[in-house]
Protein backbone atom coordinates (compact mmCIF):
# COMPACT_ATOMS: atom_id res chain seq x y z
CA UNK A 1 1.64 -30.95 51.50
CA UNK A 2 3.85 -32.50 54.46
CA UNK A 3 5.44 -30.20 56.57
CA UNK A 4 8.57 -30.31 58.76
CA UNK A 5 9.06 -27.25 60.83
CA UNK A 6 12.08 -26.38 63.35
CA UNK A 7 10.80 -24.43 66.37
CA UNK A 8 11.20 -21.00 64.32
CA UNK A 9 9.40 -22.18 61.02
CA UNK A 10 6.07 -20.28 62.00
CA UNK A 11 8.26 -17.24 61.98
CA UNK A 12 9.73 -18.38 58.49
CA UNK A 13 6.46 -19.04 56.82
CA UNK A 14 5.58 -15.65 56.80
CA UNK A 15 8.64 -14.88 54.66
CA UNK A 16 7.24 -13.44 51.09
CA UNK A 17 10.55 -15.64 49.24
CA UNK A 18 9.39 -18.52 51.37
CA UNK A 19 5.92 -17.69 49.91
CA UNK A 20 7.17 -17.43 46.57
CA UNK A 21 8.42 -20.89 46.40
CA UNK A 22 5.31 -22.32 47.76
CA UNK A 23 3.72 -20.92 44.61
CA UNK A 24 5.53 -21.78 42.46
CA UNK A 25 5.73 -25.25 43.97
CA UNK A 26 1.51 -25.07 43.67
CA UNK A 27 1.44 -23.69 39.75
CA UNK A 28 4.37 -26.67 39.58
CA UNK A 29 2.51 -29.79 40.63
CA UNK A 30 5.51 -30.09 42.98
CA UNK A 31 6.01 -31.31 46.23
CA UNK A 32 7.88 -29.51 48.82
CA UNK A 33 8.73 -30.38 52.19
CA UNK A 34 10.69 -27.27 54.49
CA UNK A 35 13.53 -28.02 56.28
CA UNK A 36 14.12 -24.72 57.31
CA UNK A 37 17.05 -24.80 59.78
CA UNK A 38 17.81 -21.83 62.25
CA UNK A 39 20.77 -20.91 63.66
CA UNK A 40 22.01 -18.54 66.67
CA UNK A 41 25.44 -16.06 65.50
CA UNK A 42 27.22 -14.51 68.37
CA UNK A 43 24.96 -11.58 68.23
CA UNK A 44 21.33 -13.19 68.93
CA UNK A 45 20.68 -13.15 65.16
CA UNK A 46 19.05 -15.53 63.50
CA UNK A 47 20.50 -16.92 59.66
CA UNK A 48 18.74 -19.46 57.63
CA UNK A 49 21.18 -21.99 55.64
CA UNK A 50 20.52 -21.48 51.74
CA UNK A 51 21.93 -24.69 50.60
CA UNK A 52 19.52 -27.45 49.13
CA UNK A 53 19.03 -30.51 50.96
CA UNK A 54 19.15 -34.23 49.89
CA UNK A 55 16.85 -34.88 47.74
CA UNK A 56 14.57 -37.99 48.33
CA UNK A 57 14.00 -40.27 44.84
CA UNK A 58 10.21 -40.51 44.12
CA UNK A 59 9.92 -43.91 41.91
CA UNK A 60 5.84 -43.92 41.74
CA UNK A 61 5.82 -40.67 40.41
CA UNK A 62 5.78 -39.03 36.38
CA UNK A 63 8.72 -36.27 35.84
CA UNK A 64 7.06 -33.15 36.08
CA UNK A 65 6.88 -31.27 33.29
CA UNK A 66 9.83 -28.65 32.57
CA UNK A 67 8.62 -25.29 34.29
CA UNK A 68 8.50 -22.26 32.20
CA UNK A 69 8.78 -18.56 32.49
CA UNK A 70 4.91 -17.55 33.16
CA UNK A 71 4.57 -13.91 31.93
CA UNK A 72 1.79 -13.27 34.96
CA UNK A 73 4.66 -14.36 37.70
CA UNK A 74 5.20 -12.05 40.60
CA UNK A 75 8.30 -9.62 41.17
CA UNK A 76 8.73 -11.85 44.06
CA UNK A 77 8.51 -15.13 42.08
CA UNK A 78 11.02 -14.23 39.70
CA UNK A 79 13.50 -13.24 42.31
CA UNK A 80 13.10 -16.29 44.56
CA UNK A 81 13.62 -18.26 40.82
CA UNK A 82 16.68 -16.93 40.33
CA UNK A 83 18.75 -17.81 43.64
CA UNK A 84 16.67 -20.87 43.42
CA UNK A 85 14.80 -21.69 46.25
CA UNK A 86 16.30 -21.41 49.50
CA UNK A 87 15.40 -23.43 52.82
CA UNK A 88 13.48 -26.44 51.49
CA UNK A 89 13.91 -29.68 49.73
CA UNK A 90 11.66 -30.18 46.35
CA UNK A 91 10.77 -33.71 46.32
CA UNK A 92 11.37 -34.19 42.08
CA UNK A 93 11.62 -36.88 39.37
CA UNK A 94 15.60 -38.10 38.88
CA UNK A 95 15.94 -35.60 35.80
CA UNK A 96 14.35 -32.97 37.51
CA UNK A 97 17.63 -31.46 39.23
CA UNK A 98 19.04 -30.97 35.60
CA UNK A 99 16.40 -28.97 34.19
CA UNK A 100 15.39 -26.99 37.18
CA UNK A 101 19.03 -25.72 37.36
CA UNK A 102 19.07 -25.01 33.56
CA UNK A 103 15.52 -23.21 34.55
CA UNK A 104 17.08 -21.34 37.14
CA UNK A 105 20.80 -19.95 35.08
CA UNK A 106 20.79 -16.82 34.00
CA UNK A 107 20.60 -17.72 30.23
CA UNK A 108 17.27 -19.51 29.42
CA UNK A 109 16.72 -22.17 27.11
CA UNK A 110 15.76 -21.46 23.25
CA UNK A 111 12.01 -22.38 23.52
CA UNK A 112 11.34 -19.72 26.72
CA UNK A 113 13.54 -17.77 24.74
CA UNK A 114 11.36 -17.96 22.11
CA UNK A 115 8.33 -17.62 23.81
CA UNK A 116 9.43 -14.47 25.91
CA UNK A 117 10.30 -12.49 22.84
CA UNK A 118 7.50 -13.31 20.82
CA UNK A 119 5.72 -10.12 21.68
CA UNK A 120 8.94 -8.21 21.16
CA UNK A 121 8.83 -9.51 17.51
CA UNK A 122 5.41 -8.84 17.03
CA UNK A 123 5.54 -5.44 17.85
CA UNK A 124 8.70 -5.29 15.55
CA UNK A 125 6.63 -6.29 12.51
CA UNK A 126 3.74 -4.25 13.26
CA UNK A 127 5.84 -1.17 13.73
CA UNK A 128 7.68 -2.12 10.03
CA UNK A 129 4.56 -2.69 8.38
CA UNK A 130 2.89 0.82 9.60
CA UNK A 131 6.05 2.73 8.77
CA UNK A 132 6.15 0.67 5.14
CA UNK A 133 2.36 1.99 4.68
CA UNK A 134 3.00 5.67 6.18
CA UNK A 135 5.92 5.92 2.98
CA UNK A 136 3.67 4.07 0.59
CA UNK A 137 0.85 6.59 0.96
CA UNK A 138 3.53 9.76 1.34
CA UNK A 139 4.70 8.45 -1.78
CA UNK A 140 1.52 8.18 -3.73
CA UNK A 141 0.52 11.73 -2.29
CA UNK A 142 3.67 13.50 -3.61
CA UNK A 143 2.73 12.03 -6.92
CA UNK A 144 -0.07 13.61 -7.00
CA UNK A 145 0.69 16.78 -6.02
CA UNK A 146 3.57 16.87 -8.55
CA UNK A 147 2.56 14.57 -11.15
CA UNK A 148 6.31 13.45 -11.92
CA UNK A 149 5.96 9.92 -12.99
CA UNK A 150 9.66 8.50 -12.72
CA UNK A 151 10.54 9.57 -9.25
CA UNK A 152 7.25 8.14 -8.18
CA UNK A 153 7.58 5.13 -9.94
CA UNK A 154 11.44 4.52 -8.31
CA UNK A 155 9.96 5.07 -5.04
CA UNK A 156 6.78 2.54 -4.87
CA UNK A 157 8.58 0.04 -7.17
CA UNK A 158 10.31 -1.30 -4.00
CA UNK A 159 7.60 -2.14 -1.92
CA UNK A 160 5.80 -4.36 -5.02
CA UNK A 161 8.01 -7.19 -2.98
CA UNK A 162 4.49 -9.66 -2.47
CA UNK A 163 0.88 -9.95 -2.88
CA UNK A 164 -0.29 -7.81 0.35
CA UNK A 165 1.85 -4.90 -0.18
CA UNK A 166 1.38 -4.75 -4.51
CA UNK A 167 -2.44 -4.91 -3.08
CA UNK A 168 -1.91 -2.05 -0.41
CA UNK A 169 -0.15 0.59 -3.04
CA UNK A 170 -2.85 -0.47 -5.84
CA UNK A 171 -5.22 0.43 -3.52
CA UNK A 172 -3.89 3.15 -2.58
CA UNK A 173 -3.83 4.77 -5.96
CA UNK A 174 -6.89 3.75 -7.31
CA UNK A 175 -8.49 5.47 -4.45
CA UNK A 176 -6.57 8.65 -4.38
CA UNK A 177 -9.34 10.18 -6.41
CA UNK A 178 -11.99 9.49 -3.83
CA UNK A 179 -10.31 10.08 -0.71
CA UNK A 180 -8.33 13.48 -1.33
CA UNK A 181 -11.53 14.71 -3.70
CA UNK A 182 -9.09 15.44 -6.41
CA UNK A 183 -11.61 13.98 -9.19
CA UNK A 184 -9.33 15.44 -12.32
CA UNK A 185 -6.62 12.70 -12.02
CA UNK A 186 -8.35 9.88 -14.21
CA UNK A 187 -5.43 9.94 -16.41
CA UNK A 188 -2.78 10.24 -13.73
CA UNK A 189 -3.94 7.04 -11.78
CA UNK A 190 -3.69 5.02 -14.98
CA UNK A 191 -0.34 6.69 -15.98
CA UNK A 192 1.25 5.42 -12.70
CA UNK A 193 -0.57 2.01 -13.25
CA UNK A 194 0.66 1.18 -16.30
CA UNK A 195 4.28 2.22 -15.21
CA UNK A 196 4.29 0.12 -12.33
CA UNK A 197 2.69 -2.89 -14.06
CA UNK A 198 5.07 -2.92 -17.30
CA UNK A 199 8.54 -2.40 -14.86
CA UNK A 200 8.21 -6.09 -14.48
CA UNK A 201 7.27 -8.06 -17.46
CA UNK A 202 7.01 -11.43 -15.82
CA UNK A 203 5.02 -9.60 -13.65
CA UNK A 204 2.70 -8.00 -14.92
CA UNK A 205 -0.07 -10.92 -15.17
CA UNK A 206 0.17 -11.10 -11.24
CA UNK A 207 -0.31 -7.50 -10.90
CA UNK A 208 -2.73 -6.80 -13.43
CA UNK A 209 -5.14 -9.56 -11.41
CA UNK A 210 -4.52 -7.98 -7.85
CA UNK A 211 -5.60 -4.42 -9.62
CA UNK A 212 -8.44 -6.48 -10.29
CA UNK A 213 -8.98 -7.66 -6.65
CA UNK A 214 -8.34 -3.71 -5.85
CA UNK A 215 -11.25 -2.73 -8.19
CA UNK A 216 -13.62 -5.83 -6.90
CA UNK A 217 -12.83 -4.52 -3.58
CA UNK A 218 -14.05 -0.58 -3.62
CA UNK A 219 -17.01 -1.85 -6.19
CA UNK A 220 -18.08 -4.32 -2.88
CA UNK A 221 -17.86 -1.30 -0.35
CA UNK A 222 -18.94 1.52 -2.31
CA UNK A 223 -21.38 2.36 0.01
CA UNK A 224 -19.06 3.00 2.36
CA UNK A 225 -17.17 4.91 -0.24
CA UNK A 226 -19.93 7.18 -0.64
CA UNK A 227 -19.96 8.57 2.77
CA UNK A 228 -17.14 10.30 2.34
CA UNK A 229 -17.08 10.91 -1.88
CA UNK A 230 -20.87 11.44 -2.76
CA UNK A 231 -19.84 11.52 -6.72
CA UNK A 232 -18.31 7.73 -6.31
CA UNK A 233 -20.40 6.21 -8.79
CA UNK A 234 -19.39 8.93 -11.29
CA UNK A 235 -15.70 9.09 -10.11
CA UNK A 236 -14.99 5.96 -9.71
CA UNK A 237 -17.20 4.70 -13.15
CA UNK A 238 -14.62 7.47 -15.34
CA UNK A 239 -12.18 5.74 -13.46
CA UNK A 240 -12.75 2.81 -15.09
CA UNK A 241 -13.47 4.13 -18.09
CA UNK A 242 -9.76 5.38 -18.23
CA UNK A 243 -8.21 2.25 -17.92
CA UNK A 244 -10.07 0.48 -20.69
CA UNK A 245 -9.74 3.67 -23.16
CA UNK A 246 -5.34 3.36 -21.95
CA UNK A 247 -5.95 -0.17 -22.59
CA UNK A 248 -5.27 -1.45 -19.30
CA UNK A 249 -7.98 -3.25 -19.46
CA UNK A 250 -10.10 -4.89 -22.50
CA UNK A 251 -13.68 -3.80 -22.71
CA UNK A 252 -14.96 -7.11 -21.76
CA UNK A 253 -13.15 -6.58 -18.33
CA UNK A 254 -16.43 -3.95 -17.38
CA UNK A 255 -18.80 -6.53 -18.33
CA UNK A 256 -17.31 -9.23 -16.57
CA UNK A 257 -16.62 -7.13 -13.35
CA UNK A 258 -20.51 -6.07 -13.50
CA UNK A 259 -21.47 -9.82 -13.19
CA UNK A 260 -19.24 -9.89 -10.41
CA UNK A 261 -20.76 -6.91 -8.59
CA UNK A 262 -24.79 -6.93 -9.61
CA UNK A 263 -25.67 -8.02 -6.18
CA UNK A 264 -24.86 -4.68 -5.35
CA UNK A 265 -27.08 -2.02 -7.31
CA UNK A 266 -24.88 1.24 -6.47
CA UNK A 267 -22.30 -0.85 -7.74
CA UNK A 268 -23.74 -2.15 -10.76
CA UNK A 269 -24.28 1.19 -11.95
CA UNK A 270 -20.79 2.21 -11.43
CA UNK A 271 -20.04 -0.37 -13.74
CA UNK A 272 -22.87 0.86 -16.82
CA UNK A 273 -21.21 4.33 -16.13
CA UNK A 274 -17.92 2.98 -16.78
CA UNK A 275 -19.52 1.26 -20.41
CA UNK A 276 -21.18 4.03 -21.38
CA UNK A 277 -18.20 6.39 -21.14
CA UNK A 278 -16.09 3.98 -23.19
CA UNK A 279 -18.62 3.32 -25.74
CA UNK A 280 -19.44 7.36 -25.91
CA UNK A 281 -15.95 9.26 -24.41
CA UNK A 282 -17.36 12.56 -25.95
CA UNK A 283 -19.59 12.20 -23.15
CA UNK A 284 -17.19 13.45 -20.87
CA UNK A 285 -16.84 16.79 -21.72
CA UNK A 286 -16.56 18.70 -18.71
CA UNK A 287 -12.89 19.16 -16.88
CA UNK A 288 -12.83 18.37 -12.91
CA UNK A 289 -9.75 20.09 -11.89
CA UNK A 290 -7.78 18.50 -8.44
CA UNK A 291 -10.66 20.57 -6.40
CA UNK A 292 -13.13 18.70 -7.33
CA UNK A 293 -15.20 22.00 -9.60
CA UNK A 294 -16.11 22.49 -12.38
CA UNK A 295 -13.68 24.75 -15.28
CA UNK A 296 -14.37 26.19 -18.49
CA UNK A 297 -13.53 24.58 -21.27
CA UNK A 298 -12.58 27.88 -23.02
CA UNK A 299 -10.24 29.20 -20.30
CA UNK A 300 -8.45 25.45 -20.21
CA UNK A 301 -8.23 26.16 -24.69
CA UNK A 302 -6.39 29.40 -23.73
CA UNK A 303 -3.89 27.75 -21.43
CA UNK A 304 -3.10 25.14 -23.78
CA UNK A 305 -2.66 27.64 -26.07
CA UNK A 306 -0.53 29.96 -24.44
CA UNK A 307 1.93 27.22 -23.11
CA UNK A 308 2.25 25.16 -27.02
CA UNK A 309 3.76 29.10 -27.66
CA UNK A 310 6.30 29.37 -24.93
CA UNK A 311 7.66 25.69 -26.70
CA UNK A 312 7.81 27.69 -30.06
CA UNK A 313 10.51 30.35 -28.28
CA UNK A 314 11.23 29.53 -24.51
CA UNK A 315 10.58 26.40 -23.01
CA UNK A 316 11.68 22.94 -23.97
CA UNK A 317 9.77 19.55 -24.86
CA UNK A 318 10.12 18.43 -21.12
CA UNK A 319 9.08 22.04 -19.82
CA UNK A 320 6.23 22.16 -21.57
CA UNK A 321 5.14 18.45 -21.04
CA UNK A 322 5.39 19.11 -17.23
CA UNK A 323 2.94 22.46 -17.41
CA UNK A 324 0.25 20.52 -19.98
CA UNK A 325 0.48 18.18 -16.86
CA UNK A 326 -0.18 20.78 -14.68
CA UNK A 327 -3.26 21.36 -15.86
CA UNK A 328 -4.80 18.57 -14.46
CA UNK A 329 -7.63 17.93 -17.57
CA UNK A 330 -6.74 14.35 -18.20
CA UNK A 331 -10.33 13.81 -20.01
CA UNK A 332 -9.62 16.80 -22.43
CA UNK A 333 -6.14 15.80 -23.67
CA UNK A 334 -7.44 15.75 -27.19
CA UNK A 335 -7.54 19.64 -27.31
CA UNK A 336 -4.13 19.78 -26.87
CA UNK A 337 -3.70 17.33 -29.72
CA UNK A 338 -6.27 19.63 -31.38
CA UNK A 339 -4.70 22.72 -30.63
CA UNK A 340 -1.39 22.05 -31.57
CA UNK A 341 -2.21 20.42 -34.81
CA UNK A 342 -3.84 24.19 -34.95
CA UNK A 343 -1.17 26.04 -34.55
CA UNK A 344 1.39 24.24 -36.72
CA UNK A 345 -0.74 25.05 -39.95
CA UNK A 346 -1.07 28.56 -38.90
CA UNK A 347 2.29 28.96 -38.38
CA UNK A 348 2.98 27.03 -41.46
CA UNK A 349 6.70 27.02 -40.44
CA UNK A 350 8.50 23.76 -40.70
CA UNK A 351 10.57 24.43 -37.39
CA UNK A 352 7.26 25.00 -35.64
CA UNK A 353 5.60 21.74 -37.29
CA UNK A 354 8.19 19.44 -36.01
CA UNK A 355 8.22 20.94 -32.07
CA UNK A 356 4.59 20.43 -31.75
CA UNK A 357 4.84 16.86 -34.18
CA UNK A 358 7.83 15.83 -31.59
CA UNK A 359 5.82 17.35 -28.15
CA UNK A 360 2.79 15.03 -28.96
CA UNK A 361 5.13 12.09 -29.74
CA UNK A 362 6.69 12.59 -26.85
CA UNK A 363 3.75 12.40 -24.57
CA UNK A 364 2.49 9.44 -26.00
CA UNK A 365 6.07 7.77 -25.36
CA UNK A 366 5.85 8.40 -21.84
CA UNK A 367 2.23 7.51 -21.51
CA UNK A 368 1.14 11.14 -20.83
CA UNK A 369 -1.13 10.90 -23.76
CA UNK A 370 -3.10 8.32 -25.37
CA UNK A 371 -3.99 7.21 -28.87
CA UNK A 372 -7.76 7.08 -27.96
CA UNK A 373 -6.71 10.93 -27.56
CA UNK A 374 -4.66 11.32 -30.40
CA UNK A 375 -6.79 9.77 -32.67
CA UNK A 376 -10.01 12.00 -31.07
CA UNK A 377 -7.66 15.59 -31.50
CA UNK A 378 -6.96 14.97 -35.56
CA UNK A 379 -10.62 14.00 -36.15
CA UNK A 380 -12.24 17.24 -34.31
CA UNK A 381 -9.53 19.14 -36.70
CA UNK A 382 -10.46 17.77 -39.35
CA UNK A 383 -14.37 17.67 -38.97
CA UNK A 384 -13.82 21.49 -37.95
CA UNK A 385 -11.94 21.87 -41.57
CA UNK A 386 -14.60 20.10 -43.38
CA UNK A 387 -18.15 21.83 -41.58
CA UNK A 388 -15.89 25.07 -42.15
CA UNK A 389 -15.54 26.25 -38.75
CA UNK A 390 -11.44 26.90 -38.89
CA UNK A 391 -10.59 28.35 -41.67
CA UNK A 392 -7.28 26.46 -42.91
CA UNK A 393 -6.25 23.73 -45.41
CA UNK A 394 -5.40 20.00 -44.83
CA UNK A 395 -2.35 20.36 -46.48
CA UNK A 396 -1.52 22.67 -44.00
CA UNK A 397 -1.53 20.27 -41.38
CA UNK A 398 0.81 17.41 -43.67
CA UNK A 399 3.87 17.52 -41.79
CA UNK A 400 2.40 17.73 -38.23
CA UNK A 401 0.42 14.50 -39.42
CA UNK A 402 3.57 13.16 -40.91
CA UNK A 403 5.37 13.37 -38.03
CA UNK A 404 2.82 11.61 -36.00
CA UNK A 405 2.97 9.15 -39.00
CA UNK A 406 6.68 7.81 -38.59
CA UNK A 407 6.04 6.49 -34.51
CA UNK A 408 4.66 3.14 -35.86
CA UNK A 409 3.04 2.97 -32.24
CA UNK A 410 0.88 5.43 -32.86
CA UNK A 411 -2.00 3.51 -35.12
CA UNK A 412 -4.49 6.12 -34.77
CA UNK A 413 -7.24 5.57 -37.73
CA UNK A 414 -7.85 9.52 -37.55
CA UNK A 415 -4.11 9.62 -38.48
CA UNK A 416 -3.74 6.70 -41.01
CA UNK A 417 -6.61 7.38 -43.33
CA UNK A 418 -6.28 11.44 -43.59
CA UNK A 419 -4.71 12.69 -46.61
C-alpha cells in the first residue's frame, strides 16, 4: 500500500477505527491511501476532518466486488462501517462510490439481508418442528393412557400435512408398544391406524405405504429395538399380526415384508412370528396388560362379566364400551363376544338380547372390535354347546345372533352358517 502521512499520521495510525478500515480495506482487495489531515483549535487540540477526499479514477483496474456483512467482523469493524471510513481516500472502480454507500446506510440490501437472517430462520424452523414433535408424541401418549379414539384422532389428524410428519406420528404409534412397555395395546395401535388412514380417502394409498416404510424401518433396527424392549420379536411380530387379522394389511403383506428384511435374522423371525399368529390366532392366548405381565384369563372372564351386567341396569352402550376398553386385553376380545352371547340366553329376556346384540354392533362400528373376533366368540359358544360344556340351547342364543345378523358388515362365517 502507498502511504501519505501529515507530520501527526504516526500518532493516527495507532487509532483502532483507523485500524479498522485498514482491514477491511485488506479482506476488500482495496486500495487505500491516508490523507489524514490535522488541525490545531484554539485550545492545543488536535481534530481530524471526517469528510472523504477526491477520489482518483483507476481505469486498469476490475470493480471490486460488492463487500458484504462478514459475520466474523470485529465490534470495531462494524462501527468504523457505519460512519464510513473517516480520514482516507479509497482508491475504487467508478461504481464503487454507489454501492459502498448503499453498503454503508443503515438499511442493507435484500441479499445481506438474506444472508444475515438465515440463521434466525433456521433456528425458527427447528424450534417449530421440535414443538410439532413434543405435541405429536403428547398426543399419542394421552391416547394411550385413555384409549378415547376421536379426540385422539382430531388431534394428530392435523399434523398428517406431508410425508415426514405422516412418517413421524406412524412411527410414533407403532412404537408405543415397545418404548413405554405397555405390550397389551395390539388392538389399540391398529384402532388409531385405521382411523387415521380412512379420514382421508384419497389418502389413504399414500399413508398406507409410509406405514409400510414405518414397519421396514423398526424391522431394519430391531436390534437396536431390543436394547431397550427384550420381547421385540414377540411384541412387535403380534403387532403385525393385528393389522393383518383388522385387515390393514393382506396376508401377503408379511411375506413380502420378510423378503424385504431376511438379511436380518432377528428380523426375519419377527416376521414368521407375525405368520404364525395369523395363520393360528388361538395361539395367543395369554393377556399382556399395559405393564407388560402376565393376567389370568379367569379374573379378565369375571370383569367382562361383571361390566356386560351394569349395561343390563346402570350403564349405557358408550359406558360400557369405554370400561371393556379399559381392560386393555385386545387379543381376548372374543370372550367378550363369548360372554355376552352367554348371558343373553341365560337371561333369555328380549330387552337383555338386544343391549348385548346392539353393544357388540356397536364396537365393531367404531372399530373397537373385529370380525376375526366376532366370528372366533360365536364359534367357542357354540363348540362349548355342542362338546356340552355350557349347558344351554342354540335357540337360546337366536336373537343375539339375529341381531348380529342385520349389520350386513358383519360377514362372520361363525354367524352366517349357525342356525
Amino acid at each position: 500500500m502507498n502511504y501519505s502521512r501529515s507530520r501527526c499520521n504516526s500518532e493516527r495510525f495507532d487509532d483502532p477505527e483507523v485500524l479498522a478500515e485498514l482491514q477491511f480495506a485488506k479482506e476488500n482487495n482495496l486500495e487505500y491511501t491516508f490523507d489524514i489531515e490535522q488541525t490545531t483549535n484554539g485550545g492545543g487540540k488536535r481534530s481530524r476532518n471526517n469528510s472523504f477526499r477526491s477520489v482518483e479514477k483507476i481505469t486498469n483496474t476490475k470493480s471490486p466486488i460488492k463487500p458484504k456483512l462478514s459475520k466474523s467482523s470485529s465490534k470495531a469493524e462494524k462501527k468504523a462501517r457505519a460512519r464510513g471510513i473517516s480520514g482516507c481516500s479509497i482508491k475504487k472502480s467508478k461504481s464503487f462510490s454507489d454501492e459502498y454507500d448503499s453498503y454503508c446506510s443503515d438499511d442493507f440490501d435484500n441479499e445481506t439481508s438474506e444472508e444475515d437472517f438465515s440463521d434466525g430462520n433456521d433456528d425458527y424452523e427447528y424450534y417449530r418442528k421440535d414443538s410439532q414433535h413434543h405435541c405429536i408424541s403428547a398426543a399419542v401418549a394421552d391416547y394411550f393412557t385413555s384409549l378415547e379414539l376421536e379426540p385422539a384422532v382430531g388431534e394428530l389428524i392435523s399434523f398428517l400435512t406431508n410425508e415426514q410428519d405422516i412418517f413421524f406420528v406412524f412411527n410414533k404409534i407403532v412404537t408405543y408398544p415397545l418404548e413405554s412397555g405397555d405390550h397389551g395395546l395390539y388392538n389399540a395401535v391398529s384402532s388409531l391406524l385405521i382411523a387415521l388412514l380412512e379420514s382421508d380417502p384419497s389418502q389413504q394409498n399414500e399413508r398406507l405405504e409410509i406405514l409400510t416404510r414405518v414397519i421396514e424401518d423398526v424391522l431394519l433396527n430391531i436390534k437396536e429395538w431390543m436394547l431397550d424392549c427384550p420381547k421385540t420379536i414377540d411384541v412387535f411380530g403380534t403387532l403385525l399380526a393385528q393389522f393383518v387379522l383388522d385387515g390393514i394389511f393382506e396376508r401377503s403383506f408379511l411375506t413380502t415384508i420378510r423378503a424385504k428384511v431376511s438379511i436380518i435374522d432377528d428380523a426375519e423371525n419377527c416376521t414368521i412370528k407375525a405368520i404364525e399368529l395369523t395363520e393360528k390366532p388361538d395361539m395367543i392366548l395369554k393377556v399382556l396388560p399395559c405393564d407388560g405381565g402376565l393376567r389370568p384369563i379367569d379374573s379378565l372372564t369375571e370383569d367382562i362379566c361383571k361390566i356386560l351386567k351394569h349395561l343390563l341396569h346402570d350403564d349405557t352402550i358408550d359406558e360400557c364400551r369405554k370400561k371393556l376398553l379399559a381392560l386393555n386385553a385386545p387379543m381376548y376380545k372374543h370372550e367378550i363376544v363369548y360372554q355376552a352371547a352367554l348371558l343373553s340366553a341365560n337371561e333369555n329376556d328380549k330387552t337383555t338380547t338386544c343391549l348385548l346384540g346392539d353393544l357388540i354392533t356397536s364396537m365393531f362400528n367404531n372399530k373397537e372390535i373385529t370380525q376375526y373376533y366376532i366370528d372366533t366368540g360365536i364359534r367357542r359358544f357354540f363348540n362349548d354347546i355342542d362338546n356340552k360344556i355350557i349347558k344351554v340351547c342354540k335357540n337360546e342364543v337366536d336373537g343375539f345372533v339375529d341381531i348380529l345378523r342385520q349389520n350386513t358388515n358383519i360377514k362372520s362365517d361363525g354367524i352366517i352358517s349357525c342356525n
